[in-house]
PDB file of N, CA and C in Angstrom:
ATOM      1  N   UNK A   1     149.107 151.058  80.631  1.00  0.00           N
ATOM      2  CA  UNK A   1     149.173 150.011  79.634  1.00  0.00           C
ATOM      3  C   UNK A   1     147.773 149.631  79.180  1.00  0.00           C
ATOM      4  N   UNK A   2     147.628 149.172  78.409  1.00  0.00           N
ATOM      5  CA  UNK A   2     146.479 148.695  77.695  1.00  0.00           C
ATOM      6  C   UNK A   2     146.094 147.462  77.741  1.00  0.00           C
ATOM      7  N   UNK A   3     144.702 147.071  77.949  1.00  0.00           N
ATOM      8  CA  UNK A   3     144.697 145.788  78.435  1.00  0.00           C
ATOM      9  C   UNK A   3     143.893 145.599  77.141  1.00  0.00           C
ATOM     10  N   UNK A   4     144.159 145.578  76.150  1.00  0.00           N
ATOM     11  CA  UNK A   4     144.465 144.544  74.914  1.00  0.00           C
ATOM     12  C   UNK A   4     144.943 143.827  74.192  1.00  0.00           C
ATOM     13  N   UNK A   5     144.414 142.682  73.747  1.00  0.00           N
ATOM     14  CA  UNK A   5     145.373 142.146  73.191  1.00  0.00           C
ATOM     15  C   UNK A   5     145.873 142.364  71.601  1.00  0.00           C
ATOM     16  N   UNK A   6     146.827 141.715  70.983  1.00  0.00           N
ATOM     17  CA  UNK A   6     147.294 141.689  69.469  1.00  0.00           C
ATOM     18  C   UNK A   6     147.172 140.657  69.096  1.00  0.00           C
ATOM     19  N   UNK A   7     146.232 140.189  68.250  1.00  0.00           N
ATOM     20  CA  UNK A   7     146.171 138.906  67.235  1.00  0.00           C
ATOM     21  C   UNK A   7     146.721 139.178  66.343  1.00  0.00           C
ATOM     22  N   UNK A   8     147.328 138.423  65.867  1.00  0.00           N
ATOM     23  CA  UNK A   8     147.884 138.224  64.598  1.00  0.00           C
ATOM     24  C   UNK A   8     146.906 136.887  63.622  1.00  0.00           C
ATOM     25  N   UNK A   9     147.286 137.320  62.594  1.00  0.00           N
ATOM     26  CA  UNK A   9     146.388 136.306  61.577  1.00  0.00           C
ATOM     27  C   UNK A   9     146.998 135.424  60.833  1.00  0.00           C
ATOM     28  N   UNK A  10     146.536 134.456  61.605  1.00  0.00           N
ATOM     29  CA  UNK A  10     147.386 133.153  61.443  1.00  0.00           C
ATOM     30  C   UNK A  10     146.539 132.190  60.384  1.00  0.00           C
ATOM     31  N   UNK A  11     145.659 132.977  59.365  1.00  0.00           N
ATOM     32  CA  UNK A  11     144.904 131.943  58.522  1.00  0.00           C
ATOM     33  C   UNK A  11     145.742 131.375  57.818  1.00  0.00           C
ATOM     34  N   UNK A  12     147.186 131.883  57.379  1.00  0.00           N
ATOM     35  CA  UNK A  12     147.901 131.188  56.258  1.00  0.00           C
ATOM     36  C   UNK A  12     148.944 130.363  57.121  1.00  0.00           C
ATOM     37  N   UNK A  13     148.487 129.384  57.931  1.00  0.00           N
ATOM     38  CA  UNK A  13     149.325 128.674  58.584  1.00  0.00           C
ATOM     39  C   UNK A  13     148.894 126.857  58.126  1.00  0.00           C
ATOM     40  N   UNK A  14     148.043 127.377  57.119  1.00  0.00           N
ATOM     41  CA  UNK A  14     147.396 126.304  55.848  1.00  0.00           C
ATOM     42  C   UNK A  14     148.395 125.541  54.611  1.00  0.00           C
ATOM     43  N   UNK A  15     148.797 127.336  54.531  1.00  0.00           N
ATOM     44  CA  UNK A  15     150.067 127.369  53.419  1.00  0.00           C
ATOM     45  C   UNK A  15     151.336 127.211  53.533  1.00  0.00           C
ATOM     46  N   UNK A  16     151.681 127.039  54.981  1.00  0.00           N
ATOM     47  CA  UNK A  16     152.883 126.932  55.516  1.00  0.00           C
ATOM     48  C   UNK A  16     153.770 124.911  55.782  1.00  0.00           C
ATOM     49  N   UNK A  17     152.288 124.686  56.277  1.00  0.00           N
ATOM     50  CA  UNK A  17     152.661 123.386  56.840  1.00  0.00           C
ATOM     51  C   UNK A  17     153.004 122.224  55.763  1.00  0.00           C
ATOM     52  N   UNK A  18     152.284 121.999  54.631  1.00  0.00           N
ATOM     53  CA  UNK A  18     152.551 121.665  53.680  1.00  0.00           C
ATOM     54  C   UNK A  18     154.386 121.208  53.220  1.00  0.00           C
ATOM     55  N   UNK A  19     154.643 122.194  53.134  1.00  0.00           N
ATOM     56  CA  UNK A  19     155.500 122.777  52.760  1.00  0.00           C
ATOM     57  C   UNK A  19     157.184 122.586  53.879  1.00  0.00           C
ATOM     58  N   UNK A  20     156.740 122.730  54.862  1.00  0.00           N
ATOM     59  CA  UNK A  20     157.935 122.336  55.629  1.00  0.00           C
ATOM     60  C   UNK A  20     157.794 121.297  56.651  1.00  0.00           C
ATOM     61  N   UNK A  21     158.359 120.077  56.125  1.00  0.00           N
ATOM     62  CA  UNK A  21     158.719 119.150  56.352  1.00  0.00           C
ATOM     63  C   UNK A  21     160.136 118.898  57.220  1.00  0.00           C
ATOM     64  N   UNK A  22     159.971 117.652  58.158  1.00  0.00           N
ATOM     65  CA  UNK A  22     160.780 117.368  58.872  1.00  0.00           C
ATOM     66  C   UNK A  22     161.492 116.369  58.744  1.00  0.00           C
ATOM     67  N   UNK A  23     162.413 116.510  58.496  1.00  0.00           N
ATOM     68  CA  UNK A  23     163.714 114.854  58.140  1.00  0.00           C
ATOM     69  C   UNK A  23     164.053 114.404  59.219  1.00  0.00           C
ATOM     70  N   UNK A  24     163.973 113.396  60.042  1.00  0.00           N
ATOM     71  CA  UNK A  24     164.049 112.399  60.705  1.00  0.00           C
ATOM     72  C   UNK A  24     165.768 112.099  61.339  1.00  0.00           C
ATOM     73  N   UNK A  25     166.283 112.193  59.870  1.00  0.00           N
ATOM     74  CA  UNK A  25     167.240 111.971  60.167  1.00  0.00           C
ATOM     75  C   UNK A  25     168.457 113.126  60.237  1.00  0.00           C
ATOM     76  N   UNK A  26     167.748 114.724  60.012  1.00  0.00           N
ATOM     77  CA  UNK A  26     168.697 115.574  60.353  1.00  0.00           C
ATOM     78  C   UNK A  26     168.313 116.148  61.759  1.00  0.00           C
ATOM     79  N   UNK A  27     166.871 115.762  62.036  1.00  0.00           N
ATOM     80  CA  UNK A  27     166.790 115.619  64.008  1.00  0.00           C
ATOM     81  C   UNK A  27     167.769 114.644  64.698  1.00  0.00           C
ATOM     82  N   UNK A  28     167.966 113.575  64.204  1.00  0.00           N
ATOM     83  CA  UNK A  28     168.885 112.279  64.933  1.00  0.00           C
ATOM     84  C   UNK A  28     170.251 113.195  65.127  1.00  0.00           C
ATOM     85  N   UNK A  29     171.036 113.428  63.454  1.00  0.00           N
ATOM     86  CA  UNK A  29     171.822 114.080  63.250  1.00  0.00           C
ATOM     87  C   UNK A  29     172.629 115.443  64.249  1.00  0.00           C
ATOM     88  N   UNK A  30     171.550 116.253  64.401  1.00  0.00           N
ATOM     89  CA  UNK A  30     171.406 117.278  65.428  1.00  0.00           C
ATOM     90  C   UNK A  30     171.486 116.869  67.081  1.00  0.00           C
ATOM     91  N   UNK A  31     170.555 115.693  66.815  1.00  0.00           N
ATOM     92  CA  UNK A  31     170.918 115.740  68.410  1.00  0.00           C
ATOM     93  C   UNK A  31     172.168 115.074  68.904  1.00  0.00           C
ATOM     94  N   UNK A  32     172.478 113.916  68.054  1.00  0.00           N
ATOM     95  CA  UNK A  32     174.170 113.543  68.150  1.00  0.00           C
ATOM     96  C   UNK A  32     175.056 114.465  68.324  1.00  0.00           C
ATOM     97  N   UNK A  33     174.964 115.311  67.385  1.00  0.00           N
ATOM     98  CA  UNK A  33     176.162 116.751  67.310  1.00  0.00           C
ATOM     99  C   UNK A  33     175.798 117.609  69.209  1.00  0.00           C
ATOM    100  N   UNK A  34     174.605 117.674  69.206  1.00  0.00           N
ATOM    101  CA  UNK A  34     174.327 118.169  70.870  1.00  0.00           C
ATOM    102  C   UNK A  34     175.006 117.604  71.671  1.00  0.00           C
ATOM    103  N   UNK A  35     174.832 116.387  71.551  1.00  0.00           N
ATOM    104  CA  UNK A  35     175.630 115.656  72.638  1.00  0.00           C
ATOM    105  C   UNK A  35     176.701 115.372  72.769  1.00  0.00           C
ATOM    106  N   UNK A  36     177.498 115.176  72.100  1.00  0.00           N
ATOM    107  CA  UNK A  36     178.850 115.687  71.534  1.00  0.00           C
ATOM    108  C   UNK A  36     179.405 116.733  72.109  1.00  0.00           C
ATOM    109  N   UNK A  37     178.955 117.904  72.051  1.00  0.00           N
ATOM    110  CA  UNK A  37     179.254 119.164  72.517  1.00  0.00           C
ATOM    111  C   UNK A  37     179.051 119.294  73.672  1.00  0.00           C
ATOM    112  N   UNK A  38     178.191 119.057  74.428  1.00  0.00           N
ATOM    113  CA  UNK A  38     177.533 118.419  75.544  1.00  0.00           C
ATOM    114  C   UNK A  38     178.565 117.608  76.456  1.00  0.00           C
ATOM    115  N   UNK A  39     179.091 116.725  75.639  1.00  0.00           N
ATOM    116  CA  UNK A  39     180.000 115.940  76.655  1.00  0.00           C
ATOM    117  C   UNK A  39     181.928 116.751  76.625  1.00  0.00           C
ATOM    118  N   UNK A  40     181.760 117.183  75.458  1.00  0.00           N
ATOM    119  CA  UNK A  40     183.284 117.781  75.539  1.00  0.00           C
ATOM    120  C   UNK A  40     182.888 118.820  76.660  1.00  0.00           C
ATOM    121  N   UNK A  41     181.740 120.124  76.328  1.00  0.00           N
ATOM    122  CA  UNK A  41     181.421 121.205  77.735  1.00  0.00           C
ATOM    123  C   UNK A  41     181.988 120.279  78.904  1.00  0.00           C
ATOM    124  N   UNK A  42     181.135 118.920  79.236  1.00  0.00           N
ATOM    125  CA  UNK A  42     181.239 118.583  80.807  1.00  0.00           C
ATOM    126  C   UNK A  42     182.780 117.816  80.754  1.00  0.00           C
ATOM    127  N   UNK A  43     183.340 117.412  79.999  1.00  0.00           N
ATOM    128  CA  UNK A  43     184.920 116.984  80.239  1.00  0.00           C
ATOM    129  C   UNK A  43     185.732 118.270  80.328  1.00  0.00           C
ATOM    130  N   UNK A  44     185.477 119.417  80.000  1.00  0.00           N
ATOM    131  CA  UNK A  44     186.132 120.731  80.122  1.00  0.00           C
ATOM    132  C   UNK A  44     185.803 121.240  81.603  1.00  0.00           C
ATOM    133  N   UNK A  45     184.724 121.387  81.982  1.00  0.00           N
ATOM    134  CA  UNK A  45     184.307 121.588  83.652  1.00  0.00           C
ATOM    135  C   UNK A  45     184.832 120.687  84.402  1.00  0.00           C
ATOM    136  N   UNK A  46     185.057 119.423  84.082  1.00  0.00           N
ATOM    137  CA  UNK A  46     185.745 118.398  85.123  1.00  0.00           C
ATOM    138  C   UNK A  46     187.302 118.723  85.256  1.00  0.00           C
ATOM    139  N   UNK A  47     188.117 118.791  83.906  1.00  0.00           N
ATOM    140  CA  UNK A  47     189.038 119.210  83.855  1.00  0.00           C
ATOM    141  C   UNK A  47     189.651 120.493  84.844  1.00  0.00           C
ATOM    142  N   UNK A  48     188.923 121.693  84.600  1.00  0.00           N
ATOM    143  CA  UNK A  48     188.954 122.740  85.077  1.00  0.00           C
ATOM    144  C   UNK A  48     188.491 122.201  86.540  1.00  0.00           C
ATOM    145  N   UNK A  49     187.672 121.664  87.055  1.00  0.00           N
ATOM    146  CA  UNK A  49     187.089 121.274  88.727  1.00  0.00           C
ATOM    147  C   UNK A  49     188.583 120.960  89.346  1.00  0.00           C
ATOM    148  N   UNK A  50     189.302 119.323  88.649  1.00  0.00           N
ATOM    149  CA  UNK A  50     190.545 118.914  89.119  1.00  0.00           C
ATOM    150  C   UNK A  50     191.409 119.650  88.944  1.00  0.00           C
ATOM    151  N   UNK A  51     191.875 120.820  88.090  1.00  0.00           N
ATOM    152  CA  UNK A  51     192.678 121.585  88.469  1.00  0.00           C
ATOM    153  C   UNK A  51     192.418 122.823  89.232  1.00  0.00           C
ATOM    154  N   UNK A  52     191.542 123.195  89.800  1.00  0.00           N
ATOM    155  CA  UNK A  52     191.598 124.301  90.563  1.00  0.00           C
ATOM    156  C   UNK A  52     191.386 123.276  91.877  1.00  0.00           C
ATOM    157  N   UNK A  53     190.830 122.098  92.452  1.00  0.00           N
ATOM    158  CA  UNK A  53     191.174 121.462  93.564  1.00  0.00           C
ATOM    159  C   UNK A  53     192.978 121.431  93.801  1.00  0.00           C
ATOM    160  N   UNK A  54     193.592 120.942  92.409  1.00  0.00           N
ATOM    161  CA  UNK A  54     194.959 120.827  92.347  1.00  0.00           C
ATOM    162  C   UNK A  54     195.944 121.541  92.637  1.00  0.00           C
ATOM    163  N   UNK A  55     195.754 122.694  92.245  1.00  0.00           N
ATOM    164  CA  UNK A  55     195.934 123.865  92.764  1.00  0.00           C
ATOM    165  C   UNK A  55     195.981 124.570  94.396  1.00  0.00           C
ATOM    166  N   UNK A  56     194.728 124.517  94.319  1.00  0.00           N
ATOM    167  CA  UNK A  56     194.626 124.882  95.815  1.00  0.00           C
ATOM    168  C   UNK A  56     194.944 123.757  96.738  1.00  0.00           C
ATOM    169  N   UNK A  57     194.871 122.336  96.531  1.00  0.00           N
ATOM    170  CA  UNK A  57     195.981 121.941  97.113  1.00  0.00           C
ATOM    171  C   UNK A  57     197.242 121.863  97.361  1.00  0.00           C
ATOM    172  N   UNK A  58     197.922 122.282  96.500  1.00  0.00           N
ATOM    173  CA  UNK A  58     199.669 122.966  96.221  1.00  0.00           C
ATOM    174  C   UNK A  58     199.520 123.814  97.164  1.00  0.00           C
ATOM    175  N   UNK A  59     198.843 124.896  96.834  1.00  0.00           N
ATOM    176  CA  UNK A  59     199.094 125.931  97.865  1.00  0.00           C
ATOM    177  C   UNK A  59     199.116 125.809  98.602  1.00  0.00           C
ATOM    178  N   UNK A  60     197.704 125.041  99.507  1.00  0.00           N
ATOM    179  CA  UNK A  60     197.724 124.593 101.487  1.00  0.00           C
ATOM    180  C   UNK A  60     198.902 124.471 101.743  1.00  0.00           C
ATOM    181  N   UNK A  61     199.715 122.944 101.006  1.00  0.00           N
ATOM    182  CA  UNK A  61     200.907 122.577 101.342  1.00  0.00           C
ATOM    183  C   UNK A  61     202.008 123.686 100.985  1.00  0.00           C
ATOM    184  N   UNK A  62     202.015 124.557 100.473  1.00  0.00           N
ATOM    185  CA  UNK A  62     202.659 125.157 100.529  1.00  0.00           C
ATOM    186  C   UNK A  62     203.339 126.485 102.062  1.00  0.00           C
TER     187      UNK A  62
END
């Protein structure tokens, strides 16, 4: 392997910033929707936890 590195040329990172801007409120937006999803995932794992305890308790007694 080669112990060099690759620069890349990042002078037009002048022309970039300008230009893309961050809305405030489609970060808020985004992270609401995360969490959201976020909490249905962990009500689906809980769900699934109590029924496979549920389960395998049927069976013992069985």
């Amino acid at each position: 392997m080669s112990s060099q590195y690759k620069f890349e040329d990042h002078s037009n990172l002048e022309d970039i910033r300008p230009q893309s801007k961050v809305k405030l409120t489609d970060l808020l937006s985004r992270i609401n929707e995360e969490k959201k999803h976020e909490r249905n995932r962990n009500f689906a794992l809980g769900v699934a936890a109590v029924s496979a305890v549920t389960v395998f308790g049927i069976i013992l007694t069985i």
